[in-house]
Protein backbone atom coordinates (compact mmCIF):
# COMPACT_ATOMS: atom_id res chain seq x y z
CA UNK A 1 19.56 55.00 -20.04
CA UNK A 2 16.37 55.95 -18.61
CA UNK A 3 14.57 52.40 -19.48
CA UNK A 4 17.69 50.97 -16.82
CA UNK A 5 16.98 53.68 -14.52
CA UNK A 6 13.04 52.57 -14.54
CA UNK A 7 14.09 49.21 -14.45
CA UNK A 8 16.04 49.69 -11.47
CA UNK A 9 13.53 51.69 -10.03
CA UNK A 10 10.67 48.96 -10.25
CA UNK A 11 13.29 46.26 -8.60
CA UNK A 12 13.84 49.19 -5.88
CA UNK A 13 9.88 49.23 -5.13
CA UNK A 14 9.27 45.57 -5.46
CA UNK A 15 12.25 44.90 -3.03
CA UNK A 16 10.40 47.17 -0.43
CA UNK A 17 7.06 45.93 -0.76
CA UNK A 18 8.54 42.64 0.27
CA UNK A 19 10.00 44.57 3.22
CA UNK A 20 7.12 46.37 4.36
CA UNK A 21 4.53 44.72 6.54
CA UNK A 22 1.76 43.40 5.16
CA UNK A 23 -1.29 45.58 5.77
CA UNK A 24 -3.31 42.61 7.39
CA UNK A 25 -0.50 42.37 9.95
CA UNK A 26 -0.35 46.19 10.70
CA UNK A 27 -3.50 45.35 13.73
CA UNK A 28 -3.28 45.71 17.50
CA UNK A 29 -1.30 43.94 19.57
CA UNK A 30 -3.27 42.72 22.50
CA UNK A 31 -1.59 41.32 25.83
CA UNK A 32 -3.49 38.45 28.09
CA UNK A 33 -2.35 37.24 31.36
CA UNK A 34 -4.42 35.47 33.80
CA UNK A 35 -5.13 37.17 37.03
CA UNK A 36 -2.77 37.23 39.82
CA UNK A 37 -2.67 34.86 43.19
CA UNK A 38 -6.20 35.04 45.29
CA UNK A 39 -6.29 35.52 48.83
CA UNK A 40 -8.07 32.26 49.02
CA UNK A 41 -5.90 30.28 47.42
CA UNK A 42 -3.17 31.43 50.61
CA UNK A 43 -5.04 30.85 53.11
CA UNK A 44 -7.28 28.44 54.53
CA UNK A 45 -9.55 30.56 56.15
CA UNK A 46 -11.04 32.38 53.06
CA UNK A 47 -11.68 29.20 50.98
CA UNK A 48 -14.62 29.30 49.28
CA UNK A 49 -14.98 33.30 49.09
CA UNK A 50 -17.12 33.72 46.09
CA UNK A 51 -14.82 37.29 45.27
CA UNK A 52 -11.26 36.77 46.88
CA UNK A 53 -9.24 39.60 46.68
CA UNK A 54 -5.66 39.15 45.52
CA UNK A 55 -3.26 38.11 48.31
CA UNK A 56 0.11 39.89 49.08
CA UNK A 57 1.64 37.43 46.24
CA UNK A 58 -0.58 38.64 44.01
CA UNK A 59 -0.36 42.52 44.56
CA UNK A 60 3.42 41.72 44.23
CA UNK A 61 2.62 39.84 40.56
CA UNK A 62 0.29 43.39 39.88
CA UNK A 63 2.83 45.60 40.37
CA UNK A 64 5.43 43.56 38.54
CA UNK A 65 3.21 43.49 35.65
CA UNK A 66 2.27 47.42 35.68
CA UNK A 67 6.16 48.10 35.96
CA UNK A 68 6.68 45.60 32.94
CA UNK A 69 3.86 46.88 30.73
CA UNK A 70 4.18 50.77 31.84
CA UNK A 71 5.94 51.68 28.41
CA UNK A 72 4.45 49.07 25.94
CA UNK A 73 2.11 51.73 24.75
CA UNK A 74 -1.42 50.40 26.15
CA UNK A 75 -4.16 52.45 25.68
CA UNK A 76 -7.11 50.15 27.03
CA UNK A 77 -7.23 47.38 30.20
CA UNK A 78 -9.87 44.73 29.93
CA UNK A 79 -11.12 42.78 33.05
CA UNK A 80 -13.88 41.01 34.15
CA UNK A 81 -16.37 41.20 36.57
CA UNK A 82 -14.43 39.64 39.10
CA UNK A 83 -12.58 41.24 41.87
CA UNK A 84 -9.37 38.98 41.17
CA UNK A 85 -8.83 40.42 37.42
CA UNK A 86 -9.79 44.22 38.38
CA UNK A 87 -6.86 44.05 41.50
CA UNK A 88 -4.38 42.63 39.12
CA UNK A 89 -5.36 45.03 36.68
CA UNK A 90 -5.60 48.18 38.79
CA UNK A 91 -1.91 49.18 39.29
CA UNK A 92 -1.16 49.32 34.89
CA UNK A 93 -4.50 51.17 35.01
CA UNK A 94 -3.60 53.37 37.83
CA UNK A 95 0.00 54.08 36.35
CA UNK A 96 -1.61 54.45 32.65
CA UNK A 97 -4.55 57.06 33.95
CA UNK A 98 -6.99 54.50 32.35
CA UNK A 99 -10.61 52.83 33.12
CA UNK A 100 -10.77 49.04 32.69
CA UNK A 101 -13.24 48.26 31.10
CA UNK A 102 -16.12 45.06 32.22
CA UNK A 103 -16.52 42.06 30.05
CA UNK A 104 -18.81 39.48 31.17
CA UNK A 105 -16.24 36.41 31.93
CA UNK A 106 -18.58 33.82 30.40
CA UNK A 107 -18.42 36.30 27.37
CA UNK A 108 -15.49 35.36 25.64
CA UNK A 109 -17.36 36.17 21.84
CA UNK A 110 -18.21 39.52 23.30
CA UNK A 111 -14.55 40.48 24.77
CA UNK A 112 -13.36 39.19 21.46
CA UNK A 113 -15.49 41.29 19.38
CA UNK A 114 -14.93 44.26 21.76
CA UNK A 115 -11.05 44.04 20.87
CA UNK A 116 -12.14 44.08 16.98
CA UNK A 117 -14.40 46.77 16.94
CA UNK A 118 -13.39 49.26 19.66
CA UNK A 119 -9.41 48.79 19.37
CA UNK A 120 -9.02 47.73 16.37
CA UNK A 121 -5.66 49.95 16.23
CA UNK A 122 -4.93 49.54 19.54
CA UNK A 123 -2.64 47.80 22.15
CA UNK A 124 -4.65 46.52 24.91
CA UNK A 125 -4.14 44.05 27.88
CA UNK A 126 -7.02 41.59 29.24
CA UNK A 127 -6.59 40.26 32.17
CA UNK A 128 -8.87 36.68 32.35
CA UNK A 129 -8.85 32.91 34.20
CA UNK A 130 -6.85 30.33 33.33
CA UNK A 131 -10.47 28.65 31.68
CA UNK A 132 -11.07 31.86 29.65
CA UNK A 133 -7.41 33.74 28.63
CA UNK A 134 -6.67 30.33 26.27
CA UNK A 135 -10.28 30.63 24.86
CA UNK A 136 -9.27 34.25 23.88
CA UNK A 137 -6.09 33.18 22.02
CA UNK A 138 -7.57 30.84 20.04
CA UNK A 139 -10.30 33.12 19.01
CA UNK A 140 -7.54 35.99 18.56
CA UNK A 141 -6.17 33.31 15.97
CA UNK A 142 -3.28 32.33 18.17
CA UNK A 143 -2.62 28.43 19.32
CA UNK A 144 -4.31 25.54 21.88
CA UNK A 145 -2.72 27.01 25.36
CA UNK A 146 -3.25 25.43 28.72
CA UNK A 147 -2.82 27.11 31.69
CA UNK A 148 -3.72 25.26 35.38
CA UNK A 149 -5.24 26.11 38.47
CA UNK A 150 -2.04 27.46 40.27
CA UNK A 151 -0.30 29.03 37.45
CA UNK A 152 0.24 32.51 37.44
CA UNK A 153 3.48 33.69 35.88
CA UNK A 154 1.77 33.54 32.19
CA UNK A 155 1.89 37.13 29.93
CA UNK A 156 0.76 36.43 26.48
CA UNK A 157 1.80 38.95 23.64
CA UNK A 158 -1.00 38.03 20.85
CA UNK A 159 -0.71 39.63 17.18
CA UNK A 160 -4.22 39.03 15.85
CA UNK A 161 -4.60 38.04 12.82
CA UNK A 162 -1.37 37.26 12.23
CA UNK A 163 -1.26 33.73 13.63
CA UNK A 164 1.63 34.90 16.20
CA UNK A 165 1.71 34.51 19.80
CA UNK A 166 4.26 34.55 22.65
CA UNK A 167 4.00 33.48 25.89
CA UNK A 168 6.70 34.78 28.45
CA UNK A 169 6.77 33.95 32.43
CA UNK A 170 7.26 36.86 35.29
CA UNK A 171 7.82 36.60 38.64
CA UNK A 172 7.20 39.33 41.15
């Protein structure tokens, strides 16, 4: 009887290791989204600003996104230098009572590195550009995106390491 019972018993634990997640998928789960509508891009006479600020479309995509991502558990915001991705950013942080942190925007490798090392357990969003956000996925193991010039509505939900990505669309 008791060589059943440990038999049973080892097909009890091998049927939950199956279940349980892997321990290479148990990582962070970082959020990207590209920053919201510039001021310039609305109007004519602030073409060519080298530091647009976001325009009333895009303080309506900020807020969306803060009210979307207010639960999800974030416990870090990374921008870049640029006004753009600090505006979008600043209503999440705001509502969150965090800091976003500065990453160079021509330092992908950096940002990348940033996420392994200093949130390595973490849930983060990074806000980018539409040239840098796909170069982040990739590196974060996830697939070729595109995103153009007047596209906006992008939130990427990025396991890394686990080869899994989703990429939703919100409107404000």
């Amino acid at each position: 009887m008791t060589r059943k019972r440990l038999c049973f018993g080892l097909l009890v634990l091998a049927a939950l290791s199956l279940c349980a997640p892997s321990a290479v998928y148990a990582q962070k789960l970082v959020f990207l989204v590209r920053h919201a509508e510039r001021a310039d891009a609305a109007s004519p006479q602030m073409q060519g600003q080298a530091d647009p600020p976001l325009s009333a479309a895009g303080e309506a995509r900020a807020a969306k996104l803060a009210g979307m991502l207010a639960d999800a558990g974030i416990k870090a915001i990374i921008v870049t230098e640029y006004r753009r991705t600090q505006d979008t950013a600043r209503p999440l942080a705001t509502k969150l009572g965090l800091t976003a942190q500065r990453v160079s925007a021509r330092e992908t490798g950096a940002l990348v590195a940033k996420l392994r090392s200093e949130h390595a357990d973490e849930i983060v969003l990074v806000v980018g550009h539409s040239n840098t956000v796909p170069d982040i996925i990739k590196s974060l193991g996830g697939p070729d995106v595109k995103i153009s010039d007047d596209d906006y509505d992008n939130l990427f939900i990025v396991v890394p390491g686990a080869g899994t990505t989703t990429r939703l669309r919100f409107a404000p």
